[in-house]
N, C-alpha and C. Protein backbone atom coordinates (compact mmCIF):
# COMPACT_ATOMS: atom_id res chain seq x y z
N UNK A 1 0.86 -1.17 0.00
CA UNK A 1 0.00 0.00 0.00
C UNK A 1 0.90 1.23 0.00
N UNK A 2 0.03 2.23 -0.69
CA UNK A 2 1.42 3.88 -0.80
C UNK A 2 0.51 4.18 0.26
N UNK A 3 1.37 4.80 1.12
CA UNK A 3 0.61 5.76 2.40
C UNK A 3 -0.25 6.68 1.16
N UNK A 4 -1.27 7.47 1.64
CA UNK A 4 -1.79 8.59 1.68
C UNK A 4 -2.30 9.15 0.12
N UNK A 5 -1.58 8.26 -0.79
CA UNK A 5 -2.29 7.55 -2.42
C UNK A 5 -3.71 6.83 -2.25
N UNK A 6 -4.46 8.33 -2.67
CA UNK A 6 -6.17 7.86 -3.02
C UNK A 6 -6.36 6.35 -4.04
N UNK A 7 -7.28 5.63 -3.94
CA UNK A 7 -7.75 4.57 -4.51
C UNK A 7 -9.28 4.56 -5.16
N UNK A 8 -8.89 4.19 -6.42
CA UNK A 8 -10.56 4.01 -7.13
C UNK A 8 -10.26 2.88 -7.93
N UNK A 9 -11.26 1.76 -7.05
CA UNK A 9 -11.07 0.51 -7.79
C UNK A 9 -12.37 0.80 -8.60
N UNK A 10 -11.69 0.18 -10.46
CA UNK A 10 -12.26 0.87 -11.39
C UNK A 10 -12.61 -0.21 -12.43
N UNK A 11 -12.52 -1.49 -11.70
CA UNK A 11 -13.21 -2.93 -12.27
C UNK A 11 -12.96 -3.72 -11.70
N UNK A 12 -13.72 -4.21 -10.95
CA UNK A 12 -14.29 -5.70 -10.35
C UNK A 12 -15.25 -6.24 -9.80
N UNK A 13 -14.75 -7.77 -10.41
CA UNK A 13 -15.99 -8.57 -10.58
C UNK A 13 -15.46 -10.34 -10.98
N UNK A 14 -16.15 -10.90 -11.63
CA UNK A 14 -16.11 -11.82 -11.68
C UNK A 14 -16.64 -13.07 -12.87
N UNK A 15 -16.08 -13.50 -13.84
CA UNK A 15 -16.81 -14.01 -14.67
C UNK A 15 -17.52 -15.43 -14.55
N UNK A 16 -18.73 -15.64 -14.02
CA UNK A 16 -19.71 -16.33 -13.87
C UNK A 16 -21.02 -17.04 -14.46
N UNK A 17 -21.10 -18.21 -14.86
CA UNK A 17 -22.68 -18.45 -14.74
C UNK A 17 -23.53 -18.46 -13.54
N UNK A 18 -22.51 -18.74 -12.55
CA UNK A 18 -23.49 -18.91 -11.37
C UNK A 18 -23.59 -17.53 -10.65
N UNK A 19 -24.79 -17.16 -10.27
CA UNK A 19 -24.86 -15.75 -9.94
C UNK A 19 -24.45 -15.64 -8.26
N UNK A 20 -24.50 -16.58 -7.45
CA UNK A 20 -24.47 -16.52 -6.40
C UNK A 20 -23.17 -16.50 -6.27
N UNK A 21 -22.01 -17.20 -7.31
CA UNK A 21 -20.67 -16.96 -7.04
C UNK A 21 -20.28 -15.36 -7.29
N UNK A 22 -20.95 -15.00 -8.41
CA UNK A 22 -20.78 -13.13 -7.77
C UNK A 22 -21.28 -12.44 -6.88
N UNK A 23 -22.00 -12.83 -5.91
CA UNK A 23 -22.53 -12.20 -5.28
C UNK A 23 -21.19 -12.53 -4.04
N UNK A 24 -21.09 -13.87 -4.10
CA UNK A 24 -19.71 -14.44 -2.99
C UNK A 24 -18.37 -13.48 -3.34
N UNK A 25 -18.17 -13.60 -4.86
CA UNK A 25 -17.01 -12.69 -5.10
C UNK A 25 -17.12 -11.39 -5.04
N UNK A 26 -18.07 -10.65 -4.98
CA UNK A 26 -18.42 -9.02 -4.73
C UNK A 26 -17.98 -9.12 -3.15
N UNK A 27 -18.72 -9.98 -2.24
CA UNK A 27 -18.88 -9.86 -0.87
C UNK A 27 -17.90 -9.71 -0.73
N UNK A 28 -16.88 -10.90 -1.04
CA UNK A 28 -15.15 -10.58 -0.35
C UNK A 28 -14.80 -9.52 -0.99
N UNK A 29 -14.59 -8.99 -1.74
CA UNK A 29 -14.03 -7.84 -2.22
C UNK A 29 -14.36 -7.07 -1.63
N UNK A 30 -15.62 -6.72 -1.59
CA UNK A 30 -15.93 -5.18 -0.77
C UNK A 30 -15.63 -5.29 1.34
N UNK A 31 -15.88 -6.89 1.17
CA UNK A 31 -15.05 -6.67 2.78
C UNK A 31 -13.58 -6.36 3.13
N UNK A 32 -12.86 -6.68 2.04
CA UNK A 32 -11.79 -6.39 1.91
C UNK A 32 -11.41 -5.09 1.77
N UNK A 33 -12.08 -4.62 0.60
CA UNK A 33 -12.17 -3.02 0.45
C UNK A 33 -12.32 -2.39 2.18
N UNK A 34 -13.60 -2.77 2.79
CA UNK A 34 -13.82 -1.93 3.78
C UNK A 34 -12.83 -2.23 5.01
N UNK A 35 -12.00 -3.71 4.67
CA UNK A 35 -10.79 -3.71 5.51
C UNK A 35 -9.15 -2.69 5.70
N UNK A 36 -9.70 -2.34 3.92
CA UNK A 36 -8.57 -1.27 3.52
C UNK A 36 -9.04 0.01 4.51
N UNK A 37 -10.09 0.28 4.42
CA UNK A 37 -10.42 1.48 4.58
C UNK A 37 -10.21 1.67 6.00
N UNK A 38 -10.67 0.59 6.78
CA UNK A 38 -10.23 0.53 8.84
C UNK A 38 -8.96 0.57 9.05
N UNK A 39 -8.22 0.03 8.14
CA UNK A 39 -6.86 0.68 7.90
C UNK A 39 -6.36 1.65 7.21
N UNK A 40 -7.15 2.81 7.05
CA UNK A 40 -6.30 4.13 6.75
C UNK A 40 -6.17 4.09 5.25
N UNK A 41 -6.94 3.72 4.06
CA UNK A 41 -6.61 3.48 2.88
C UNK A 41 -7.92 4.47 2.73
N UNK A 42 -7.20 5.71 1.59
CA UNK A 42 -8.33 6.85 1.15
C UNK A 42 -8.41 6.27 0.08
N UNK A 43 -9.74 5.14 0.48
CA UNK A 43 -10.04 5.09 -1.01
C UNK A 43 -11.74 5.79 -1.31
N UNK A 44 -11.63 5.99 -2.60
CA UNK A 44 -12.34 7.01 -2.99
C UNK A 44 -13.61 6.51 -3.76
N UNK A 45 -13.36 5.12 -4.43
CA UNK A 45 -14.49 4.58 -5.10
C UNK A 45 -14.44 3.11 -5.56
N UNK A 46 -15.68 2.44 -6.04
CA UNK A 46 -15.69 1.26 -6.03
C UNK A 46 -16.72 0.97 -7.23
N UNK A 47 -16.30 0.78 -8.23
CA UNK A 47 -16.89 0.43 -9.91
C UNK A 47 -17.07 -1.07 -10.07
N UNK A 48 -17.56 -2.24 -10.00
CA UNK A 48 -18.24 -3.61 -10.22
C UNK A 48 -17.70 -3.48 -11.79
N UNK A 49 -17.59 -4.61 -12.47
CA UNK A 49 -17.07 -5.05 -13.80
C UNK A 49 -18.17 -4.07 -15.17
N UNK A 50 -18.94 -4.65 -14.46
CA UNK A 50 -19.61 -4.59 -15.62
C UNK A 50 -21.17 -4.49 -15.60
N UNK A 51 -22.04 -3.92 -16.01
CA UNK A 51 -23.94 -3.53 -16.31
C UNK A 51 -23.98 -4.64 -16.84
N UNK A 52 -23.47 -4.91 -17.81
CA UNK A 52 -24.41 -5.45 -19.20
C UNK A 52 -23.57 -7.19 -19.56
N UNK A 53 -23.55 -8.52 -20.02
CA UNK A 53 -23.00 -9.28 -20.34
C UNK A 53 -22.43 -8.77 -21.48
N UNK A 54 -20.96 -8.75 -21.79
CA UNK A 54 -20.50 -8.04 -22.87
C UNK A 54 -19.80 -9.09 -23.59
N UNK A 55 -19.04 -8.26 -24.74
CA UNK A 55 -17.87 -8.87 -25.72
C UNK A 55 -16.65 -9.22 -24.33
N UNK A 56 -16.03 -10.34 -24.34
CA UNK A 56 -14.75 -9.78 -24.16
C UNK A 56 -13.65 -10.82 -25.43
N UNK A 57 -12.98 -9.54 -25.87
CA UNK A 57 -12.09 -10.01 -27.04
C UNK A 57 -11.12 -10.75 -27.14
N UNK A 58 -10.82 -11.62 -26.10
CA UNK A 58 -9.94 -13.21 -26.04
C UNK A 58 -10.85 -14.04 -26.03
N UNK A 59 -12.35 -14.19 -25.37
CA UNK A 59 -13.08 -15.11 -25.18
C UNK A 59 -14.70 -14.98 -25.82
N UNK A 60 -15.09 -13.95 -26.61
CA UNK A 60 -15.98 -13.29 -27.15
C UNK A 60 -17.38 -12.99 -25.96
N UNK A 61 -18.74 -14.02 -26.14
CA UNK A 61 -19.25 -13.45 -25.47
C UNK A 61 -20.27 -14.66 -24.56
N UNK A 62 -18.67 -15.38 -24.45
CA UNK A 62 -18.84 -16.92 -23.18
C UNK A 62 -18.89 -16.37 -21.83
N UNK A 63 -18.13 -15.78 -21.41
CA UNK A 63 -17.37 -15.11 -20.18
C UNK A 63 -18.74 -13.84 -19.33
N UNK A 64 -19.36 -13.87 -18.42
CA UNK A 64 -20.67 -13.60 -18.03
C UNK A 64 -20.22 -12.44 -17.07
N UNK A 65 -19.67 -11.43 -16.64
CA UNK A 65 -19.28 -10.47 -15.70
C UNK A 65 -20.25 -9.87 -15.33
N UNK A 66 -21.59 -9.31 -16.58
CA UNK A 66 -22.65 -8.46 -15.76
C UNK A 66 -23.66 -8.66 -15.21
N UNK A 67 -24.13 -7.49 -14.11
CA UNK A 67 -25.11 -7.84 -13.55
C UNK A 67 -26.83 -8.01 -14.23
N UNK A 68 -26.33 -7.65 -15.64
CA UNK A 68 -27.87 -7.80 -16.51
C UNK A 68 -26.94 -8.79 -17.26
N UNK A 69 -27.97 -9.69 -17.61
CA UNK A 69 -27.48 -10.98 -18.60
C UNK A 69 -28.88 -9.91 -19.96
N UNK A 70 -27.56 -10.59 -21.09
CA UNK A 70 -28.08 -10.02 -22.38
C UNK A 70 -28.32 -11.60 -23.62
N UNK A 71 -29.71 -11.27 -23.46
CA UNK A 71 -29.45 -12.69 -24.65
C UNK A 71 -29.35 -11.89 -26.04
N UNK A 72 -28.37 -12.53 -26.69
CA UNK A 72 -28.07 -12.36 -27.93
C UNK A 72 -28.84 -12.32 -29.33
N UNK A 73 -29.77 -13.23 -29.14
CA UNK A 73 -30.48 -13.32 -29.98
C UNK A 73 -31.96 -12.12 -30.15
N UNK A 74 -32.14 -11.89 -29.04
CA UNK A 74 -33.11 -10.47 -29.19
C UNK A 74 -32.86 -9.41 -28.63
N UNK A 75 -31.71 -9.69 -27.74
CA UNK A 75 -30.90 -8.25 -26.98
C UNK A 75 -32.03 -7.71 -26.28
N UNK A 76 -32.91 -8.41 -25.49
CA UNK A 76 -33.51 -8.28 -24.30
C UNK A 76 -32.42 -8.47 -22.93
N UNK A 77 -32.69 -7.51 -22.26
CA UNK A 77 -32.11 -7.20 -20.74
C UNK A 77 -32.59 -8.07 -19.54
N UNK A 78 -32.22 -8.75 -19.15
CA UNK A 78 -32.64 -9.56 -17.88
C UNK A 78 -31.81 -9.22 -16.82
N UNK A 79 -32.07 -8.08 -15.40
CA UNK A 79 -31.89 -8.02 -14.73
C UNK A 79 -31.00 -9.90 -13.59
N UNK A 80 -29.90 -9.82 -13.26
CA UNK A 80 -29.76 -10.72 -12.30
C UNK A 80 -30.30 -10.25 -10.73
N UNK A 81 -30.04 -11.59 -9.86
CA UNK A 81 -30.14 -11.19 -8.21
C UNK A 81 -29.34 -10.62 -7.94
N UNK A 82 -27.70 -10.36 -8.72
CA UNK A 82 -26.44 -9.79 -8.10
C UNK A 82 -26.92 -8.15 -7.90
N UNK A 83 -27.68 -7.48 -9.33
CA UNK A 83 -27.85 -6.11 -9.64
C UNK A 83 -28.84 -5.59 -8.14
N UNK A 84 -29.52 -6.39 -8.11
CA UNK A 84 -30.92 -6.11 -6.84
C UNK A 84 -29.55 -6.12 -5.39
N UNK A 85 -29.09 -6.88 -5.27
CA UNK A 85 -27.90 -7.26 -4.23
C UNK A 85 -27.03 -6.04 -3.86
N UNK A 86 -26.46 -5.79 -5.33
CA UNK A 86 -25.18 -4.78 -5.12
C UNK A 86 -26.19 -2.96 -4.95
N UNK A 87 -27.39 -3.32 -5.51
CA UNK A 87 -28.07 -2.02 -5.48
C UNK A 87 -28.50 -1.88 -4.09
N UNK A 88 -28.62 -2.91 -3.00
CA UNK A 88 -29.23 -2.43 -1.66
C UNK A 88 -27.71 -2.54 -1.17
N UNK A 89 -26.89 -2.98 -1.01
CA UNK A 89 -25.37 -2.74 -0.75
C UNK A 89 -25.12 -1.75 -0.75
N UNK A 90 -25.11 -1.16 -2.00
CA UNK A 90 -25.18 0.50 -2.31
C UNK A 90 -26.02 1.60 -1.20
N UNK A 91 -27.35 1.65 -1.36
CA UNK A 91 -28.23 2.19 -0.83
C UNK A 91 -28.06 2.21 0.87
N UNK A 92 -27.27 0.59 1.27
CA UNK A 92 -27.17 1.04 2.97
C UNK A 92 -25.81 1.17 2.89
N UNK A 93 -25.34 1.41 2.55
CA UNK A 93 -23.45 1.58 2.35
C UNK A 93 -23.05 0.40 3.51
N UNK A 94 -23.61 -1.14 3.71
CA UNK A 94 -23.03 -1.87 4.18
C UNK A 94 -23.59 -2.88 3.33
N UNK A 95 -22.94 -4.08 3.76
CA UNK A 95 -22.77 -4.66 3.60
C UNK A 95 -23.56 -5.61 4.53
């Protein structure tokens, strides 16, 4: 850690079918995060991977990071449990 060097973690997440393993991999992260922070780490912000199931360009569009799953074939939006999860996370700033 740099002493007194602000922090904005500015992607993470997790590539998943199973939604409950992101919700497991968000959890540790942000406890971790808030472990930084009881220790004196100015950090400043916290950005999740990804909205939307996207491209990614080594693995095209196998690899599942967002919290809306996108089917391909009609590019309808399906909200996951992670988005409802990380949005009341948000809203009580705990965890």
């Amino acid at each position: 850690m740099l002493p007194g060097m602000p922090l904005l973690v500015t992607e993470n997440g997790i590539a998943t079918a199973d939604d409950e393993d992101r919700i497991r991999f968000t959890t540790d992260a942000l406890r971790s995060l808030g472990d930084a922070v009881a220790a004196g780490a100015d950090v400043r912000g916290y950005v999740h991977c990804s909205l939307l199931d996207n491209f990614e360009w080594m693995l095209g569009y196998r690899p599942t990071f967002g919290l809306v799953a996108v089917d391909r074939q009609t590019f309808a939006r399906t909200p996951k449990p992670s988005l409802a999860w990380l949005g009341d996370v948000a809203r009580r700033n705990a965890l």
